[in-house]
C-alpha atoms as a PDB file:
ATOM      1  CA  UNK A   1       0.000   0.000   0.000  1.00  0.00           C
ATOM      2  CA  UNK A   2       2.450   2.279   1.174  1.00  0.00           C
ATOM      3  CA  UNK A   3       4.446   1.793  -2.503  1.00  0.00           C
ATOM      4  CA  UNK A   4       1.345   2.416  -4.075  1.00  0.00           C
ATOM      5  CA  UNK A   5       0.941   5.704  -2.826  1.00  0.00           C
ATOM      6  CA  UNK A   6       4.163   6.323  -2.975  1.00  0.00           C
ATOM      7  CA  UNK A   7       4.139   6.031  -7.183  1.00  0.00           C
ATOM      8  CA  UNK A   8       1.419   7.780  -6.990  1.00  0.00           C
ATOM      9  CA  UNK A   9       2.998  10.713  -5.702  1.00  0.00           C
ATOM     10  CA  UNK A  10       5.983  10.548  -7.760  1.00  0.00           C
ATOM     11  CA  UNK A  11       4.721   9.601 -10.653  1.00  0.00           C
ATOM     12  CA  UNK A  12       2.704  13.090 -12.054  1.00  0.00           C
ATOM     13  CA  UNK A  13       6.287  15.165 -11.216  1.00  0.00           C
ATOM     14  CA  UNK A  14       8.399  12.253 -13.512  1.00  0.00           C
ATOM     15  CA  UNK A  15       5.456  12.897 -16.568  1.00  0.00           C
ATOM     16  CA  UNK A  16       6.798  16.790 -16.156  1.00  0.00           C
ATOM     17  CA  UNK A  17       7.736  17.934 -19.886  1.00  0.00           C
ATOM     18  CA  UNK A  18       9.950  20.936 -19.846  1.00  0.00           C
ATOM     19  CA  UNK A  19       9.970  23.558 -22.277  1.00  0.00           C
ATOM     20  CA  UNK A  20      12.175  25.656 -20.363  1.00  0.00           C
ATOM     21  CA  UNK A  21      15.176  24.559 -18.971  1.00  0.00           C
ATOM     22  CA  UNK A  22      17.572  26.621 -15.929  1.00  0.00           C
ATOM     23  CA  UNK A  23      19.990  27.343 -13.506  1.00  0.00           C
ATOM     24  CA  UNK A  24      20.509  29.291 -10.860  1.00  0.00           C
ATOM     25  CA  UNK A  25      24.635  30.647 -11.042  1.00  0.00           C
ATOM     26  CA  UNK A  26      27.057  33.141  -9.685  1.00  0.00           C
ATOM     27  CA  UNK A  27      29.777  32.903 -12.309  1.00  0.00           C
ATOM     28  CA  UNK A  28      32.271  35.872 -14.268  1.00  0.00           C
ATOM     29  CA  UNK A  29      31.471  37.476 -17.275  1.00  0.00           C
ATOM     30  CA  UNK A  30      34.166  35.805 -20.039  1.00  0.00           C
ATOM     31  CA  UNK A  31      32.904  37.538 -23.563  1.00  0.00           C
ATOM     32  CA  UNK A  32      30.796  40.487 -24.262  1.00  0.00           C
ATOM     33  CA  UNK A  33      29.197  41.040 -27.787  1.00  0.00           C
ATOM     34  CA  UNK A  34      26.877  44.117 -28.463  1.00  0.00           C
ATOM     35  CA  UNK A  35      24.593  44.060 -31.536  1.00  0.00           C
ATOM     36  CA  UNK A  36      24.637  47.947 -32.998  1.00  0.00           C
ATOM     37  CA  UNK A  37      20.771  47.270 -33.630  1.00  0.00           C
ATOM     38  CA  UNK A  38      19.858  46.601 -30.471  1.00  0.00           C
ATOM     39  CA  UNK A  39      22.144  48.432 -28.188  1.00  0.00           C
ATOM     40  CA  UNK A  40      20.649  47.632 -24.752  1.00  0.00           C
ATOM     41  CA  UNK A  41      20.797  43.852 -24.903  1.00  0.00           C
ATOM     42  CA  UNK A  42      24.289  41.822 -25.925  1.00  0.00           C
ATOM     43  CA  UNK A  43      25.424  38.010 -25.988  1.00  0.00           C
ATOM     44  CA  UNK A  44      27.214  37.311 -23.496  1.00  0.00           C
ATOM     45  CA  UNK A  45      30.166  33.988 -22.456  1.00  0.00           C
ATOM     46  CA  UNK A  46      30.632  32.721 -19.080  1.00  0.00           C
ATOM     47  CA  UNK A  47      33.481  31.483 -17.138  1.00  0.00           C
ATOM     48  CA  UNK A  48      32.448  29.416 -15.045  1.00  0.00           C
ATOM     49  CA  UNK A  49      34.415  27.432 -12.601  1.00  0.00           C
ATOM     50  CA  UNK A  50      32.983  25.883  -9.745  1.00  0.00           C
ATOM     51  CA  UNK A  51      36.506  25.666  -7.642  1.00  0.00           C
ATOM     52  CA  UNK A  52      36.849  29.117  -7.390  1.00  0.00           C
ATOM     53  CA  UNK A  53      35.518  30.540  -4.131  1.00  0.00           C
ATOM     54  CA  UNK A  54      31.809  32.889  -4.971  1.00  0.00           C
ATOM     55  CA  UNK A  55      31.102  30.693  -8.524  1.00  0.00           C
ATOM     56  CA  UNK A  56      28.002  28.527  -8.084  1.00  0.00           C
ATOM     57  CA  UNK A  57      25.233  26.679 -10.173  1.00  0.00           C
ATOM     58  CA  UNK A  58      21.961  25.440  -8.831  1.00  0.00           C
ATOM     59  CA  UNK A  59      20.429  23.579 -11.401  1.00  0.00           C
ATOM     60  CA  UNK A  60      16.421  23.388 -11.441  1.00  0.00           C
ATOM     61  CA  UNK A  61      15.195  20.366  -9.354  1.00  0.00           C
ATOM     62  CA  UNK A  62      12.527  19.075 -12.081  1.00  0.00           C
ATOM     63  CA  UNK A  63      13.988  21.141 -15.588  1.00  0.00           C
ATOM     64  CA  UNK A  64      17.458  21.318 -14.695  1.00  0.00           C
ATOM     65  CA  UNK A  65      19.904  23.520 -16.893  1.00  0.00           C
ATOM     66  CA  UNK A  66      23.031  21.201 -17.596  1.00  0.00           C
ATOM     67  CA  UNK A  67      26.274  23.140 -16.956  1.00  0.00           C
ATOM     68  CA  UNK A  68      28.124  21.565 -20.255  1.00  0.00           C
ATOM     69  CA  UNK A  69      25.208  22.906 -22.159  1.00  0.00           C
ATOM     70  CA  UNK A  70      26.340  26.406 -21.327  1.00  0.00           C
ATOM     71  CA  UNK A  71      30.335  26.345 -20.968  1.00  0.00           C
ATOM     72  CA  UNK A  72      30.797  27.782 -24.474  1.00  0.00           C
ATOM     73  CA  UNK A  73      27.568  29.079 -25.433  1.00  0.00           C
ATOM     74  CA  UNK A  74      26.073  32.558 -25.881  1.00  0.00           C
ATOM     75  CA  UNK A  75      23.680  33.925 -23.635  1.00  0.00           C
ATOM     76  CA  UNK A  76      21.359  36.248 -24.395  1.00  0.00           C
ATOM     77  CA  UNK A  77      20.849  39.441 -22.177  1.00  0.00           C
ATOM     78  CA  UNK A  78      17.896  41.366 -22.609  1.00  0.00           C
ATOM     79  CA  UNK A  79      19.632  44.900 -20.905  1.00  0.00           C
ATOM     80  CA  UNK A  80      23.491  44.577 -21.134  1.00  0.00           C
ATOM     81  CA  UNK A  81      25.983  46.543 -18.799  1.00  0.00           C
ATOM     82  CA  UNK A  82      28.320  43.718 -18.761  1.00  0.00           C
ATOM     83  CA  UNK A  83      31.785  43.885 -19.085  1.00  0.00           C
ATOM     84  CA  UNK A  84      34.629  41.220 -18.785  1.00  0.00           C
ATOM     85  CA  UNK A  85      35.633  40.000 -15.615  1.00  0.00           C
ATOM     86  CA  UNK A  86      32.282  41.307 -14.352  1.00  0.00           C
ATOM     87  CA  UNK A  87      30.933  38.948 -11.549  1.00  0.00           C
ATOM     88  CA  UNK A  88      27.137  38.448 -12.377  1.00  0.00           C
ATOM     89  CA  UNK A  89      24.550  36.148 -11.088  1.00  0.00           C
ATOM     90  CA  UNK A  90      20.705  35.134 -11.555  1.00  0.00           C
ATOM     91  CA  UNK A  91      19.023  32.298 -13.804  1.00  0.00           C
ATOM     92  CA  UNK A  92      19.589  31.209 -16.900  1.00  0.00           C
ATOM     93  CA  UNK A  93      16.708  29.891 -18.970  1.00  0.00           C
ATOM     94  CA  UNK A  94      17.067  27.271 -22.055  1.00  0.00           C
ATOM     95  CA  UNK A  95      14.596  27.656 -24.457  1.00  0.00           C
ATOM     96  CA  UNK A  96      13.980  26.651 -27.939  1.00  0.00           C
ATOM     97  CA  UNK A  97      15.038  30.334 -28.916  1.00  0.00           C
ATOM     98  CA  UNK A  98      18.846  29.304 -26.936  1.00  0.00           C
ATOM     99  CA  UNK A  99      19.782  30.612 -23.438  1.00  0.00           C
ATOM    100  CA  UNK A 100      18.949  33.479 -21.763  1.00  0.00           C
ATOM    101  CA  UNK A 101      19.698  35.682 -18.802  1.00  0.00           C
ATOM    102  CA  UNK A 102      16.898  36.530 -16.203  1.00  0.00           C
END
């Protein structure tokens, strides 16, 4: 009985289909690339790396964001004042339109 409701429980958050996937990270800006036609967002490269002391990533418990999915990607930030070497943090969504910065 007690496995029965136990499945039961489980089973509606395994039959979870994610359209968005993320992340929640404290990481360094590593790239910077501004688009003249759209001058308040940019694309943007992380450098992340977990061993250093203040860099973390906190992937979703049900949609989780995998961490190689990101390491050399773009990332797309709506309002940019990113530079290199900045230390940013927040979520990062994946979407079918790529990752983005929230």
């Amino acid at each position: 009985m007690r496995l029965i409701i136990a499945l039961s429980i489980l089973f509606p958050f395994n039959s979870i289909a994610c359209s968005t996937y993320e992340a929640q990270f404290s990481s360094i800006v590593k790239e910077v690339v501004t688009n003249a036609d759209h001058p308040y967002s940019c694309l943007i490269k992380l450098d992340i790396n977990l061993s250093q002391s203040g860099q973390r990533w906190s992937p979703h418990i049900y949609c989780p964001l995998d961490i190689e999915f990101v390491l050399d990607e773009y990332i797309s930030a709506k309002y940019c004042g990113f530079q290199k070497g900045d230390v940013i943090s927040g979520y990062l969504l994946k979407t079918d339109d790529g990752l983005e910065l929230d």
